[in-house]
Protein backbone atom coordinates (compact mmCIF):
# COMPACT_ATOMS: atom_id res chain seq x y z
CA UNK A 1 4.95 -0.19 -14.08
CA UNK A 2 3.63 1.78 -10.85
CA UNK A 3 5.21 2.99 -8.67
CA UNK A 4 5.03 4.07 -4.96
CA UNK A 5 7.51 6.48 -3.69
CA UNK A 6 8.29 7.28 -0.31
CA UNK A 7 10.92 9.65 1.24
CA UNK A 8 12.94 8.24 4.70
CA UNK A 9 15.94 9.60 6.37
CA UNK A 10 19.13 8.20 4.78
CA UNK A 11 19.90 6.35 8.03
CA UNK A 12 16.56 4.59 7.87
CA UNK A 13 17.26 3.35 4.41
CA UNK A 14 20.77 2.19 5.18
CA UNK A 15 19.36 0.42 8.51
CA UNK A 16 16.50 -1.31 6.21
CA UNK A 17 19.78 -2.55 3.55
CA UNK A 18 21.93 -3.74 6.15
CA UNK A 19 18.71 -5.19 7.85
CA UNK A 20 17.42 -6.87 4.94
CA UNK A 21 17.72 -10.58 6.08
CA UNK A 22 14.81 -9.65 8.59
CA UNK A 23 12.90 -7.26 6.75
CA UNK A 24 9.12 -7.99 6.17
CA UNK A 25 6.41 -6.90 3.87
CA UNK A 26 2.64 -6.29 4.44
CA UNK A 27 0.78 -5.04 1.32
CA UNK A 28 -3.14 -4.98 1.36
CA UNK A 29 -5.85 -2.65 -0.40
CA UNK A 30 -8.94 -1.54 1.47
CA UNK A 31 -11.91 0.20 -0.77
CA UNK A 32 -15.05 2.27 0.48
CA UNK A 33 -17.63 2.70 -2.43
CA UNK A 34 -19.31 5.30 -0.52
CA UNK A 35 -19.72 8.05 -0.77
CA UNK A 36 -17.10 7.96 -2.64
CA UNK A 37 -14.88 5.10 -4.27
CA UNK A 38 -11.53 5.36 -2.88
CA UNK A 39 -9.13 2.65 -2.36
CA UNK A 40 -6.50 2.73 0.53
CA UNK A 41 -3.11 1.12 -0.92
CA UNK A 42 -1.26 0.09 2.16
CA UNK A 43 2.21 -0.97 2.08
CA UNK A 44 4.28 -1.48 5.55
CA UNK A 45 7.81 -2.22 5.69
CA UNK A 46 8.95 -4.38 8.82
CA UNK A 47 12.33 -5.06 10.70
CA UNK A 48 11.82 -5.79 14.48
CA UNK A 49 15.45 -3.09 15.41
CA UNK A 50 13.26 -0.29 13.68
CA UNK A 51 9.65 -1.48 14.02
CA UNK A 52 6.74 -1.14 11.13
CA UNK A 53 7.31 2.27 8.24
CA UNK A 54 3.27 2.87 7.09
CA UNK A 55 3.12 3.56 4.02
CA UNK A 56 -0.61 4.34 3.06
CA UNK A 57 -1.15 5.48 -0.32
CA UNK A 58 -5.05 6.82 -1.54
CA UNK A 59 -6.66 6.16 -5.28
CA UNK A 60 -9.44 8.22 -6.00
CA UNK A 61 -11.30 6.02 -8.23
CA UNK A 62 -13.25 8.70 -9.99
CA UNK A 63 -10.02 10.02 -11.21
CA UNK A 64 -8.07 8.88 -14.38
CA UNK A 65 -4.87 8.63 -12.72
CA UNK A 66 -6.74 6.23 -9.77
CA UNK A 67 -8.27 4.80 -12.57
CA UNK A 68 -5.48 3.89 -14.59
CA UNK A 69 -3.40 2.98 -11.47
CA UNK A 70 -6.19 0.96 -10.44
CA UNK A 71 -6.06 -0.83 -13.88
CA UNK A 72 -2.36 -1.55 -13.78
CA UNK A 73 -1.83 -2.73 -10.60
CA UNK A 74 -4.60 -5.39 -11.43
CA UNK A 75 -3.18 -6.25 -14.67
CA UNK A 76 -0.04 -6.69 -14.36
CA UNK A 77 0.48 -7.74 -10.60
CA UNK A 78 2.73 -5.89 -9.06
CA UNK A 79 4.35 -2.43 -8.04
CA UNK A 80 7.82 -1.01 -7.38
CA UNK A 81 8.37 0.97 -3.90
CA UNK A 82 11.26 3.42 -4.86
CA UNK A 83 13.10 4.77 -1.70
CA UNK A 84 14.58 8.27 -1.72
CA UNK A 85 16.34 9.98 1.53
CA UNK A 86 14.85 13.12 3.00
CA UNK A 87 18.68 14.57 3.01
CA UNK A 88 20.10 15.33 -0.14
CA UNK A 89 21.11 14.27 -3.06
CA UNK A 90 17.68 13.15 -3.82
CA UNK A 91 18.18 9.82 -5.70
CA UNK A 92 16.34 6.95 -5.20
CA UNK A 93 18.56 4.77 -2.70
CA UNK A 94 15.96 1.48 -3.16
CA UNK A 95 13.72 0.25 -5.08
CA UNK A 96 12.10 -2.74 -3.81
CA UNK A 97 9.32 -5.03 -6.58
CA UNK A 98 6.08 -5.82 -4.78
CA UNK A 99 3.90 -8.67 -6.52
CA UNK A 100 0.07 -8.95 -5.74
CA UNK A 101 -1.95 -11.42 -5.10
CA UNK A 102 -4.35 -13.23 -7.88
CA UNK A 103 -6.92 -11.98 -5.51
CA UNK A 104 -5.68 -8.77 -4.85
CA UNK A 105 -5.44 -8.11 -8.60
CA UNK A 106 -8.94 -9.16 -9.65
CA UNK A 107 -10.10 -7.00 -6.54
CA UNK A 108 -8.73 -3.72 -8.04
CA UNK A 109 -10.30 -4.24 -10.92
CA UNK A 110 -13.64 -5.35 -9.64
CA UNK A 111 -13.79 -1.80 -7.54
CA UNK A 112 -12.40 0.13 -10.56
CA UNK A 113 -15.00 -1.17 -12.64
CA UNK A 114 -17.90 -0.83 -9.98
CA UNK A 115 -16.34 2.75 -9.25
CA UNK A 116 -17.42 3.55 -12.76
CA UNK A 117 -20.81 3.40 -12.34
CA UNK A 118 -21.13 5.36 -9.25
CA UNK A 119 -21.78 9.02 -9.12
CA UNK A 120 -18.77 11.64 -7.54
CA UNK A 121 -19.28 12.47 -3.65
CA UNK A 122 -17.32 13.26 -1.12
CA UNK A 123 -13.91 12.05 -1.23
CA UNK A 124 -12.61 13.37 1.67
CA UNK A 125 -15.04 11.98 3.68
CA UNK A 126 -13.97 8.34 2.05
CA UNK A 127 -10.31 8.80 2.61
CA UNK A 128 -11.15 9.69 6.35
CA UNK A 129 -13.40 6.54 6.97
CA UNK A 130 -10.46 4.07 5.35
CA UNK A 131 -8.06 6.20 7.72
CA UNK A 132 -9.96 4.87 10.53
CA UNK A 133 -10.53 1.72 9.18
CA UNK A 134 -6.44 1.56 9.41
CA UNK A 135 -6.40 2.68 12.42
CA UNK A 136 -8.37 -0.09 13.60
CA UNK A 137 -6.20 -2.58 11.25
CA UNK A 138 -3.03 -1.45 12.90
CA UNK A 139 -2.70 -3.55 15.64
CA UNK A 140 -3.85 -6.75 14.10
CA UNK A 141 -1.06 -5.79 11.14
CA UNK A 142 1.61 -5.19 13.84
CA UNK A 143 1.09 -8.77 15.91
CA UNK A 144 1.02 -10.45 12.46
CA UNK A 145 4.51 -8.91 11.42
CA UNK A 146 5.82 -9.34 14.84
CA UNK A 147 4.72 -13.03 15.44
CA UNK A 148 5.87 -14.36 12.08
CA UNK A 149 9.42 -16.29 12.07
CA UNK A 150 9.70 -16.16 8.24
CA UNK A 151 12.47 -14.02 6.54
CA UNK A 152 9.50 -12.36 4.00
CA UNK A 153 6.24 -11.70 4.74
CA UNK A 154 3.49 -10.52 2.33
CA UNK A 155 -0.18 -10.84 3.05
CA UNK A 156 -2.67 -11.92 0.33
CA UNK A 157 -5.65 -10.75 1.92
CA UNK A 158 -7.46 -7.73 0.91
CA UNK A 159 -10.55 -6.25 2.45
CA UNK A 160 -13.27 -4.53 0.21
CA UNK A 161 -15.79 -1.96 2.00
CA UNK A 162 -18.75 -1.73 -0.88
């Protein structure tokens, strides 16, 4: 199964666990085909005491490991996000299973498949225009987490840049 790792002080963590009745989730993808295909895998964790935790993640679809990451997520629907704490001991303190969308899963492998036919480019210059497509997304994301009264929260929208 994939996973997405992320490292958080120890007293984040615990806040999130004791916190956990009013945590939310947001997970999305965003893709740019050019000039490059790159997907943005976006994962926010929410609890109004400590606010939204981004989590962006980049595939480089002309890469096997994007590739194959690509392929799994859309096959088998979902991802863990292991927590580990910045202090040590370094062991993973949560680990938290994320299921995708039917959408969100055919989506990822629609763009891995069109990503095959496209040539290499510039990949920075992809991960920089999804970083500003987040950057736009951000507030939108924020006043949906904030304004929803339900315990969980999980979008099921994706957006696809091609």
């Amino acid at each position: 199964m994939v996973t997405l790792w992320a490292m958080l002080s120890a007293r984040e963590i615990e806040q999130r666990q004791v916190n956990k009745l009013y945590n939310k989730l947001y997970k999305n993808f965003l893709c740019s085909m050019a000039p490059h295909p790159m997907v943005l895998w976006l994962t926010v964790l929410y609890n109004q005491p400590q606010g939204p935790r981004w989590l962006p993640c980049y595939l480089d679809l002309k890469t096997a490991t994007g590739q194959e990451m690509a392929r799994q997520l859309g096959e088998i629907g979902r991802y863990r996000l292991l927590l580990f704490p910045l202090e040590g001991p370094h062991t993973c303190a949560e680990v938290m299973t994320i299921s995708l969308s039917q959408e969100q899963c055919r989506r990822l492998l629609d763009w891995r498949n069109k990503s095959q036919l496209l040539p290499e480019s510039q990949p920075s210059l992809s991960k920089e225009l999804l970083k500003q497509e987040l950057d736009k997304l951000q507030p939108q994301i924020l006043l949906k987490l904030e304004s929803d009264d339900t315990v969980s929260f999980s979008s099921g929208s994706d957006s696809g840049n091609s």
